[in-house]
C-alpha atoms as a PDB file:
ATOM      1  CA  UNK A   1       0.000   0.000   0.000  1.00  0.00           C
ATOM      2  CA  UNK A   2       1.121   3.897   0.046  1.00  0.00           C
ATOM      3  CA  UNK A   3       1.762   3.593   3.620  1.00  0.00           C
ATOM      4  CA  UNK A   4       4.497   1.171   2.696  1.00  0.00           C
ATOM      5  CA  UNK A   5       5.563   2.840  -0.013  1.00  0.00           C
ATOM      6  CA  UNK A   6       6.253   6.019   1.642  1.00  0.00           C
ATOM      7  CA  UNK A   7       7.911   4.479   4.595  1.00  0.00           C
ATOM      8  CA  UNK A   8      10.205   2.855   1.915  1.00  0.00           C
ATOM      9  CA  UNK A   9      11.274   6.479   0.370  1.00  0.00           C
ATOM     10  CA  UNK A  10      11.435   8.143   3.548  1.00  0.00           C
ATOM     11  CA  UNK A  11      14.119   5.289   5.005  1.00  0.00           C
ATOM     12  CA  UNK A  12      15.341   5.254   1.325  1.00  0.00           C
ATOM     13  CA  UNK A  13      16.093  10.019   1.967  1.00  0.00           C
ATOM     14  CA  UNK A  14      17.702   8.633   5.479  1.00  0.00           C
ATOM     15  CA  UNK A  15      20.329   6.465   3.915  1.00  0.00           C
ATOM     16  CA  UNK A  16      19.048   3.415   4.645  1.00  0.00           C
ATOM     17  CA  UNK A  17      19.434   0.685   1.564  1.00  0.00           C
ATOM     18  CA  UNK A  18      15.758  -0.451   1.356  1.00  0.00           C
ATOM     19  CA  UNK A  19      13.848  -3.224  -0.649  1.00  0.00           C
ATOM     20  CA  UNK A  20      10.205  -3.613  -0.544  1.00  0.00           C
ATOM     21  CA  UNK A  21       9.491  -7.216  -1.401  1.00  0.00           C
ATOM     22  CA  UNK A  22       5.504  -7.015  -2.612  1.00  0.00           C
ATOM     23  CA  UNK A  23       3.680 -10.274  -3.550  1.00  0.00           C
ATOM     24  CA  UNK A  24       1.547  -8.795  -6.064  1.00  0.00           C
ATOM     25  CA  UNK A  25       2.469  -8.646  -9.357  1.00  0.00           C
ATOM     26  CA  UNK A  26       2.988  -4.560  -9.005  1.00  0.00           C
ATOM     27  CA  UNK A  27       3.129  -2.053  -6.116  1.00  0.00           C
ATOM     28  CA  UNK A  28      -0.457  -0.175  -5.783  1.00  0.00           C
ATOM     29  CA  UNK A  29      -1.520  -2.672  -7.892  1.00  0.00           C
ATOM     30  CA  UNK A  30      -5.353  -1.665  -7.472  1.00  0.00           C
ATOM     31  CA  UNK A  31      -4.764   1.660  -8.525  1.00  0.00           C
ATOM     32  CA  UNK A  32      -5.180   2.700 -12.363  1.00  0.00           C
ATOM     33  CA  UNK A  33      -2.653   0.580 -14.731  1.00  0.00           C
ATOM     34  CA  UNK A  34      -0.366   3.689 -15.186  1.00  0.00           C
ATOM     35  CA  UNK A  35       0.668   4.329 -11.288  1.00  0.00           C
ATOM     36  CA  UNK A  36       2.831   1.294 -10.910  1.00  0.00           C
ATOM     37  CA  UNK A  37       5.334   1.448 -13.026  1.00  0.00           C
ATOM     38  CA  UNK A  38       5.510   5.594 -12.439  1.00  0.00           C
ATOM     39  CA  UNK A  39       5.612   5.187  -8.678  1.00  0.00           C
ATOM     40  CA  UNK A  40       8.400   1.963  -9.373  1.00  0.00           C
ATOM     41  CA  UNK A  41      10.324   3.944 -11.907  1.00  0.00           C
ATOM     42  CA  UNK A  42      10.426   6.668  -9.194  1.00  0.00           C
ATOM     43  CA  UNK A  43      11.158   4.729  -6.209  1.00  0.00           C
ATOM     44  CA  UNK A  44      14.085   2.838  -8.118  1.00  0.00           C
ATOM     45  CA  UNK A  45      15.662   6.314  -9.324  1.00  0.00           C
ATOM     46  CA  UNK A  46      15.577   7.482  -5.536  1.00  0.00           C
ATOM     47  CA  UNK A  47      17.425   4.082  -5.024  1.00  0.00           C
ATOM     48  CA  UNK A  48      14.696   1.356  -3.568  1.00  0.00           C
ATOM     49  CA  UNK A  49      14.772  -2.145  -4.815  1.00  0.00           C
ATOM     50  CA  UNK A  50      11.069  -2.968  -5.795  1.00  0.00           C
ATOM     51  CA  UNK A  51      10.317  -7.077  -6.090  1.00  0.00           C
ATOM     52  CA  UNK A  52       6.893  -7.716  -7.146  1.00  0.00           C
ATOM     53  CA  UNK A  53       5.148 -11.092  -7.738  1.00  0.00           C
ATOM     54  CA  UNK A  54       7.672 -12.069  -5.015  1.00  0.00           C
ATOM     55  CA  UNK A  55       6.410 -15.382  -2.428  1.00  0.00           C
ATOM     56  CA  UNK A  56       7.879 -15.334   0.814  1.00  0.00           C
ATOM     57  CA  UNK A  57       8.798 -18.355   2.481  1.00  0.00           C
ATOM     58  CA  UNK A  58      10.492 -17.718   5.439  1.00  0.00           C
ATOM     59  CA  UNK A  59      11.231 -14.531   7.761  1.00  0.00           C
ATOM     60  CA  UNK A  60      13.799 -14.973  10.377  1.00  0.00           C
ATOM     61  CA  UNK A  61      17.057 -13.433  12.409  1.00  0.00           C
ATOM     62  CA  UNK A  62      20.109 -14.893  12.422  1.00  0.00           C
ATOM     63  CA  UNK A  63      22.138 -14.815  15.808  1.00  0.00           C
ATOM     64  CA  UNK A  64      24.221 -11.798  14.564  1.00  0.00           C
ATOM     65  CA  UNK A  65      20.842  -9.903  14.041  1.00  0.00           C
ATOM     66  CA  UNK A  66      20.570 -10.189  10.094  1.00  0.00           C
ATOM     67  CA  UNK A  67      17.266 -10.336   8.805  1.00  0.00           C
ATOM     68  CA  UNK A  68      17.185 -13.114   6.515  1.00  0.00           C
ATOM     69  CA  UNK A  69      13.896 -13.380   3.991  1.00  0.00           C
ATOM     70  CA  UNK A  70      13.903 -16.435   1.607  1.00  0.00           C
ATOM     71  CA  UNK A  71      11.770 -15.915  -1.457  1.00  0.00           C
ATOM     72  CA  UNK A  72       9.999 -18.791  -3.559  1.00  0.00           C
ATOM     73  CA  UNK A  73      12.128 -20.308  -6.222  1.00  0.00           C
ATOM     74  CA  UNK A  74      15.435 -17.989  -5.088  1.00  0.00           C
ATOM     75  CA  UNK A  75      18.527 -19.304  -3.849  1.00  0.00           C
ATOM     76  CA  UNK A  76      19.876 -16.304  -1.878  1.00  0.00           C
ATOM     77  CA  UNK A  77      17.572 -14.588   0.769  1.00  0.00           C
ATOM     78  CA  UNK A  78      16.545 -11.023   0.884  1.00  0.00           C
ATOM     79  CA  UNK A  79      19.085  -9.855   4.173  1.00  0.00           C
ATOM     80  CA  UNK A  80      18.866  -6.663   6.234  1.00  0.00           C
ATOM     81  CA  UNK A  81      19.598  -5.202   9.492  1.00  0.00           C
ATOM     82  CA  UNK A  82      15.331  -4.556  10.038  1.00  0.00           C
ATOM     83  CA  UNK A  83      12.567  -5.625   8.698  1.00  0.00           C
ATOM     84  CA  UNK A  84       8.909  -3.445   8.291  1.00  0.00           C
ATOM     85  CA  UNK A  85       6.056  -5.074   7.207  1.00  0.00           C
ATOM     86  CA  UNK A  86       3.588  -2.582   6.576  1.00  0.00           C
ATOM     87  CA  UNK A  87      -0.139  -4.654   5.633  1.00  0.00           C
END
């Protein structure tokens, strides 16, 4: 959702290195066919990794505090320092 979205950019303007992992096949996807790919063109020019149509498996922390996310069909996990999940 935008709430997501905008908690993304903002972390994104902090200096944080930020992926949103969304498991429909596009951000806002229930908005008009013409906002996703503007609002993912912007948020990957400001620097945000955007997955789509992603499946997540797992969620869990390692015991050195990494974030670890394991994605459907994907070999490496999605790692991090923090997690938001923003439904």
């Amino acid at each position: 959702s935008y709430i997501g979205l905008e908690f993304a950019q903002i972390f994104r303007r902090l200096g944080s290195e930020v992926t949103v992992l969304e498991t429909a096949a596009a951000i806002a996807a229930r908005e008009d066919a013409d906002i996703s790919p503007r609002l993912t063109r912007m948020l990957e020019d400001e620097g945000v990794v955007v997955r789509a149509g992603v499946r997540i498996e797992q969620v869990g922390r390692d015991a050195d505090g990494t974030v670890r996310v394991a994605l459907a069909g994907e070999a490496a996990p999605v790692t991090g320092t923090a997690l938001l999940v923003a439904t």
